[in-house]
C-alpha atoms as a PDB file:
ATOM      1  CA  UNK A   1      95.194  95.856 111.159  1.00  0.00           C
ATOM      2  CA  UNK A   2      97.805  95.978 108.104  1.00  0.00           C
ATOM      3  CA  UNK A   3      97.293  97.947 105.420  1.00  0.00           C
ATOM      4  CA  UNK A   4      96.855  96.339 101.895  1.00  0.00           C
ATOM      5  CA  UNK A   5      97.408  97.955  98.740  1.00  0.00           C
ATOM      6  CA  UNK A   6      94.717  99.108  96.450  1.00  0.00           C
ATOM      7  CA  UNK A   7      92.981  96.684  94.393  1.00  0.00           C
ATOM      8  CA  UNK A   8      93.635  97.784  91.438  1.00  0.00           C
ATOM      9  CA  UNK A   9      97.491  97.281  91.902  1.00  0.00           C
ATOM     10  CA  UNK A  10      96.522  93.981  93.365  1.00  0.00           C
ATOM     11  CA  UNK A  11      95.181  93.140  90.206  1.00  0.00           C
ATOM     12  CA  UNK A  12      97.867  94.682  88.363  1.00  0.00           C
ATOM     13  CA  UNK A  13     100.323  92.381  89.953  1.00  0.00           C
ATOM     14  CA  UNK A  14      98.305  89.476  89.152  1.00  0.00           C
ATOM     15  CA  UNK A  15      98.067  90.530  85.512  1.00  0.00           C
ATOM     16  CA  UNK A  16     101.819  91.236  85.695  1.00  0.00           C
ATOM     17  CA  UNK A  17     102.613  87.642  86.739  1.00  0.00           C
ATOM     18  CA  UNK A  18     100.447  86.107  84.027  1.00  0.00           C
ATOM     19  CA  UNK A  19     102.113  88.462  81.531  1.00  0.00           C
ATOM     20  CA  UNK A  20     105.911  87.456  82.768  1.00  0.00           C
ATOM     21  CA  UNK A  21     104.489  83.675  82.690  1.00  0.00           C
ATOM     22  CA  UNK A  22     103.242  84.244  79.113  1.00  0.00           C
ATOM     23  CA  UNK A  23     106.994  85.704  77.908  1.00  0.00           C
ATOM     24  CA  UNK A  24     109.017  83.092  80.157  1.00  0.00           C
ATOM     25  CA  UNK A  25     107.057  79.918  78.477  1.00  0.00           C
ATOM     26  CA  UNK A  26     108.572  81.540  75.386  1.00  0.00           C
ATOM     27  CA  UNK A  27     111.620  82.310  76.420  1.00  0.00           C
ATOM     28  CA  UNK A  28     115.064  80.804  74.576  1.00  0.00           C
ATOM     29  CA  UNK A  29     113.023  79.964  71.568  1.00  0.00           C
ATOM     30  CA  UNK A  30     114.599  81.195  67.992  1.00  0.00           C
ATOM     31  CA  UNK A  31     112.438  82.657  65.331  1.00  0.00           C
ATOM     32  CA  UNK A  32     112.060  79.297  63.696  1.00  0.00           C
ATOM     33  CA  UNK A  33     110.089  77.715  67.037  1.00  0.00           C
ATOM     34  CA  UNK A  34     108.283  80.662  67.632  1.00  0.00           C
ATOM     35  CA  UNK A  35     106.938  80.723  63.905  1.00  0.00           C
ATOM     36  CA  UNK A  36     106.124  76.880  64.036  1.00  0.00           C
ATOM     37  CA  UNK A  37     102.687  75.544  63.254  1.00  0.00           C
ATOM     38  CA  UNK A  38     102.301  73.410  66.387  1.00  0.00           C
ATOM     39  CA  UNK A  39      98.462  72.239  66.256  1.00  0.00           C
ATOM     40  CA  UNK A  40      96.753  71.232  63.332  1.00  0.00           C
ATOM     41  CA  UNK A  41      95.024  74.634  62.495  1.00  0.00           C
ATOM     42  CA  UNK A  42      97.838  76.218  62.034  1.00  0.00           C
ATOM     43  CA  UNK A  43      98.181  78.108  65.335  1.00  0.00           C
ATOM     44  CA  UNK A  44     101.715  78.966  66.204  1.00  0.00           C
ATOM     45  CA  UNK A  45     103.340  80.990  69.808  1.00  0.00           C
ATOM     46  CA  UNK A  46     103.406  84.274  68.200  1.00  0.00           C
ATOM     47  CA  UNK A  47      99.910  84.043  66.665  1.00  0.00           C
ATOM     48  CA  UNK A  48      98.836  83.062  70.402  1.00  0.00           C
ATOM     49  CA  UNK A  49     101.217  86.205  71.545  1.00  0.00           C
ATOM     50  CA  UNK A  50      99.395  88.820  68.999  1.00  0.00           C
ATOM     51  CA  UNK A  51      96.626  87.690  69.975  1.00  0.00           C
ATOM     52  CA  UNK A  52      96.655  88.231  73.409  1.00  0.00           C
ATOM     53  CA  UNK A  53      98.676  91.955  72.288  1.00  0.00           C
ATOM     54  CA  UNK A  54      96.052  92.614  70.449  1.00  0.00           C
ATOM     55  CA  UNK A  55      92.492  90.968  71.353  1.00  0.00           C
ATOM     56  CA  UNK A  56      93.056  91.400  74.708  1.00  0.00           C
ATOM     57  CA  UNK A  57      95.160  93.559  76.160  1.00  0.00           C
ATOM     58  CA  UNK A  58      94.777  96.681  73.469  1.00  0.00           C
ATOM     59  CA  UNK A  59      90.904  95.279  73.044  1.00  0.00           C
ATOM     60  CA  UNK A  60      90.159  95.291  76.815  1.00  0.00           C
ATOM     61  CA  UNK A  61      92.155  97.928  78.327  1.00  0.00           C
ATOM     62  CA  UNK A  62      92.748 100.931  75.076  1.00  0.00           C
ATOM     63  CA  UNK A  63      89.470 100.388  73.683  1.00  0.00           C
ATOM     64  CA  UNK A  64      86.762  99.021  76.148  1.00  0.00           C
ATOM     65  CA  UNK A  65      87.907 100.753  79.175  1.00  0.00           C
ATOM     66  CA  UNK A  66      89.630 103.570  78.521  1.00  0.00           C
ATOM     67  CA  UNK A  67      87.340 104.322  75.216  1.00  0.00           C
ATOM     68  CA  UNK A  68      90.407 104.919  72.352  1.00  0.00           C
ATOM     69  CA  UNK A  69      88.530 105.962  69.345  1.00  0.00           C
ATOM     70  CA  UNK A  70      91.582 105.218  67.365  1.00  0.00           C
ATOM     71  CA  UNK A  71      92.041 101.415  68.479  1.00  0.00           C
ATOM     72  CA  UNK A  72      88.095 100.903  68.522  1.00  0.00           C
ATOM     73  CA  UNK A  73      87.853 102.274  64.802  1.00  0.00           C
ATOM     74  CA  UNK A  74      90.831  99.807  64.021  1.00  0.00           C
ATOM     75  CA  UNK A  75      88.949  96.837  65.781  1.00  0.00           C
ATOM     76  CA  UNK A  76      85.795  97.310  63.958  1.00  0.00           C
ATOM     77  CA  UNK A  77      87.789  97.356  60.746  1.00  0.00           C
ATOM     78  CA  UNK A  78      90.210  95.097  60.906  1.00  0.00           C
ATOM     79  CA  UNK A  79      89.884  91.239  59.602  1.00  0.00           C
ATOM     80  CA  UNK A  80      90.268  88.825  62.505  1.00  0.00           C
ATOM     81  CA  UNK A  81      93.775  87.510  61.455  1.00  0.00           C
ATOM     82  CA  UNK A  82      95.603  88.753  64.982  1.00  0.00           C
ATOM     83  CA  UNK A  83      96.522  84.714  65.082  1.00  0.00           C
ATOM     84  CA  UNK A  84      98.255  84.965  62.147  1.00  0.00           C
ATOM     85  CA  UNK A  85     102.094  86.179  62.162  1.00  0.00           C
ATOM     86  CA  UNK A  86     103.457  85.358  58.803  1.00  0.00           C
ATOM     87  CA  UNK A  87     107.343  83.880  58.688  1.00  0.00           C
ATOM     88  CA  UNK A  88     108.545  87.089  57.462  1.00  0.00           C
ATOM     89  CA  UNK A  89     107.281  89.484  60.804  1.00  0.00           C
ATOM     90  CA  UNK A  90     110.266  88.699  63.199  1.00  0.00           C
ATOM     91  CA  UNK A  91     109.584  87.680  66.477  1.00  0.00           C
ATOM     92  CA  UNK A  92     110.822  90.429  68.602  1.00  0.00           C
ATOM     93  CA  UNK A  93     107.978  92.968  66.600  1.00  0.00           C
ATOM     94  CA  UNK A  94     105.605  90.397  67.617  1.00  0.00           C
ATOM     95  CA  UNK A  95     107.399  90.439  71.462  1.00  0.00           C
ATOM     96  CA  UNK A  96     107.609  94.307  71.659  1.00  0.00           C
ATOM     97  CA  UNK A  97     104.144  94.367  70.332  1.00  0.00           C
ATOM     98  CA  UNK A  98     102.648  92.594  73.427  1.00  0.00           C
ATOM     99  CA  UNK A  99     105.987  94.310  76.161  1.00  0.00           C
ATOM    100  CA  UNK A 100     104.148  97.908  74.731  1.00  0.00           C
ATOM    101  CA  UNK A 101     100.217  96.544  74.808  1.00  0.00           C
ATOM    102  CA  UNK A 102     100.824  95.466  78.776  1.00  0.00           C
ATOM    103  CA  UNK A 103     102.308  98.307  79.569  1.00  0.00           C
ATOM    104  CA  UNK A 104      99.646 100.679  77.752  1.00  0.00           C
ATOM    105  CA  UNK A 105      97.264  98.976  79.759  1.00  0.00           C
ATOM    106  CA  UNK A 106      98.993  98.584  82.693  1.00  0.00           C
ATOM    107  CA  UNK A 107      99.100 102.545  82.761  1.00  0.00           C
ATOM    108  CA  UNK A 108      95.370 102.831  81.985  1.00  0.00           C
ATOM    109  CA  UNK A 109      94.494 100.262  85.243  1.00  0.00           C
ATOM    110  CA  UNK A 110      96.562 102.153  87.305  1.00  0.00           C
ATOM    111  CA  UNK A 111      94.440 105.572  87.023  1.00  0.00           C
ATOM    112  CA  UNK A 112      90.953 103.256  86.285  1.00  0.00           C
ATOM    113  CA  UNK A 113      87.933 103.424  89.102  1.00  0.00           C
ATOM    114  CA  UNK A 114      87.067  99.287  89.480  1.00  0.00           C
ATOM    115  CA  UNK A 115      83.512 100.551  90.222  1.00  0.00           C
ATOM    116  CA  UNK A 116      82.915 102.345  86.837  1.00  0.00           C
ATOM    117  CA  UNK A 117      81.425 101.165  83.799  1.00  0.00           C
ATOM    118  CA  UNK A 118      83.605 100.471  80.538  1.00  0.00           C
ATOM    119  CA  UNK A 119      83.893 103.508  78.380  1.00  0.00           C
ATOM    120  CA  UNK A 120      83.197 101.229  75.570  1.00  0.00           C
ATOM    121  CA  UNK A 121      81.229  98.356  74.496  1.00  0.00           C
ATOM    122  CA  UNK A 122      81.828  96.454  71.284  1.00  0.00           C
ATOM    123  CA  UNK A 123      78.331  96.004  69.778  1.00  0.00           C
ATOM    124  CA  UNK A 124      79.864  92.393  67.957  1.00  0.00           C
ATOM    125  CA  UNK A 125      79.612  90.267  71.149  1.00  0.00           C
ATOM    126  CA  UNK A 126      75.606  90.416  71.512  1.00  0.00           C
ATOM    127  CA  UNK A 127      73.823  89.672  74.934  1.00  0.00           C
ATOM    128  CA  UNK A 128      77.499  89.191  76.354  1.00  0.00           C
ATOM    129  CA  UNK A 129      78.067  92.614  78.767  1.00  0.00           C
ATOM    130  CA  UNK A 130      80.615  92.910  81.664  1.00  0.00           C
ATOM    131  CA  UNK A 131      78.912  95.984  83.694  1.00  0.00           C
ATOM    132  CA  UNK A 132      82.520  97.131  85.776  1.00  0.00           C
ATOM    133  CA  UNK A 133      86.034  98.055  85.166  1.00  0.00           C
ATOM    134  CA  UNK A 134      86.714  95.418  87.700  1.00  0.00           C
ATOM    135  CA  UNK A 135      84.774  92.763  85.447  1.00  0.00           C
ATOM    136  CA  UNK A 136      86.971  93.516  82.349  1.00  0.00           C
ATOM    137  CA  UNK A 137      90.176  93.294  84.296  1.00  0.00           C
ATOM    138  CA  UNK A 138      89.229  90.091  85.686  1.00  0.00           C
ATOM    139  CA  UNK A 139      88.228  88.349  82.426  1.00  0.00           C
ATOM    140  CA  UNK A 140      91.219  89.551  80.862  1.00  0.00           C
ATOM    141  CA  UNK A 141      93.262  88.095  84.078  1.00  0.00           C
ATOM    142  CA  UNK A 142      91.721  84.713  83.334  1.00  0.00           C
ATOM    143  CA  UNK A 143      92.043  84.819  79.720  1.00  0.00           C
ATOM    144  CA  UNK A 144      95.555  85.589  79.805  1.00  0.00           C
ATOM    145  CA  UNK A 145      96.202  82.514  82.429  1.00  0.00           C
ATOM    146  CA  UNK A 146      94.477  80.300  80.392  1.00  0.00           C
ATOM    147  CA  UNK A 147      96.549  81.380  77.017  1.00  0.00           C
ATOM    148  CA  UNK A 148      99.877  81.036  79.049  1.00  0.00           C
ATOM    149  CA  UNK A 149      98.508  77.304  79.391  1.00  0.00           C
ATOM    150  CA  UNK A 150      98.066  76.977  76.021  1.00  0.00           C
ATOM    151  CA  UNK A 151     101.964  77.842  75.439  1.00  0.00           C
ATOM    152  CA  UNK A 152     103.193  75.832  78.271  1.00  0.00           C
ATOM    153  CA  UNK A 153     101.363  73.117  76.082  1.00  0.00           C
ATOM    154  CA  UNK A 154     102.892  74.355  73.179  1.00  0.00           C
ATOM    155  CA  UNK A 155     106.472  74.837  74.919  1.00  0.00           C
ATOM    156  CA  UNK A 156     106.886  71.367  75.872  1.00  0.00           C
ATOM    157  CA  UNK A 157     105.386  69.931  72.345  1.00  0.00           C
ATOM    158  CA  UNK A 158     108.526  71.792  70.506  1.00  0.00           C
ATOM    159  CA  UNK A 159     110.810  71.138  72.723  1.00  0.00           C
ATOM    160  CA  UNK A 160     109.959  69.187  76.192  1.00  0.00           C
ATOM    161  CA  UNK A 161     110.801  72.601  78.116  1.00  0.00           C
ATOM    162  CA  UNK A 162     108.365  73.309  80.535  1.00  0.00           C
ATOM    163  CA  UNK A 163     107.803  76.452  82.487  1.00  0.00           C
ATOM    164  CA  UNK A 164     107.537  75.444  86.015  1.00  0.00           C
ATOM    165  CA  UNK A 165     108.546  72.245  86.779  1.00  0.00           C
ATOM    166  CA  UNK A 166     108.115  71.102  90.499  1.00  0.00           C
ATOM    167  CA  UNK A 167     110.971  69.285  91.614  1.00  0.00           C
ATOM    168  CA  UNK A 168     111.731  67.140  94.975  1.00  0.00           C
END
């Protein structure tokens, strides 16, 4: 029988390729494109990118798993603007923002027991609970995946690149 790695660097991997998708479906745009209003609310790629930085990866892994008191005291005070990146924050702050998020939390699933219970629970999301380690990684897996297919939307409606095209 072959060995197979550990699950959580199984899951890491995963969470790695959604996180190289995420950059690569932004990759060759200029400041201008990545500050572009490209739906109707407003929402631009770097809004979606802090975001993600942000509500997800520093949310999920910093202060719901590994139980930050510094990041949860900054999430319980801060105004829900991660979407919005203003045209004078450059893009690469926004990029290195989200590069040093994933690997924070990339660090913190590599020592994390799947089996255990978060360390913290935000009180704002009600009856909503996810009871594992395993459970948080997992929802943040699929919300990342889903965000990359936001900006492979967005990709192709500013400039008809798309990230993986199939080809005969």
């Amino acid at each position: 029988m072959a060995d197979h790695p550990p699950e959580n660097k199984v899951l890491r991997d995963y969470l790695n390729g959604q996180r190289r998708h995420l950059l690569g479906a932004l990759d060759g745009l200029d400041d201008t494109a990545l500050h572009r209003d490209v739906l109707p609310s407003g929402w631009n790629c770097l809004g979606l990118v802090r975001h993600v930085a942000l509500d997800v990866e520093q949310q999920w892994f910093r202060a719901v798993i590994a139980g930050e008191q510094d990041v949860i005291a900054d999430l319980t005070s801060r105004p829900d603007d991660a979407w919005r990146v203003g045209p004078e924050v450059p893009a690469q702050h926004v990029l290195d923002l989200y590069r040093h998020e994933a690997d924070r939390a990339d660090r913190i699933l590599a020592d994390a027991v799947l089996d255990d219970a978060p360390a913290w629970w935000p009180d704002f999301f009600g009856d909503f609970r996810l009871d594992t380690v395993r459970e948080v990684v997992l929802h943040v897996l699929v919300e990342i995946a889903c965000h990359c297919g936001h900006l492979d939307a967005a990709r192709e409606l500013i400039d008809g690149k798309q990230w993986m095209v199939l080809t005969e």
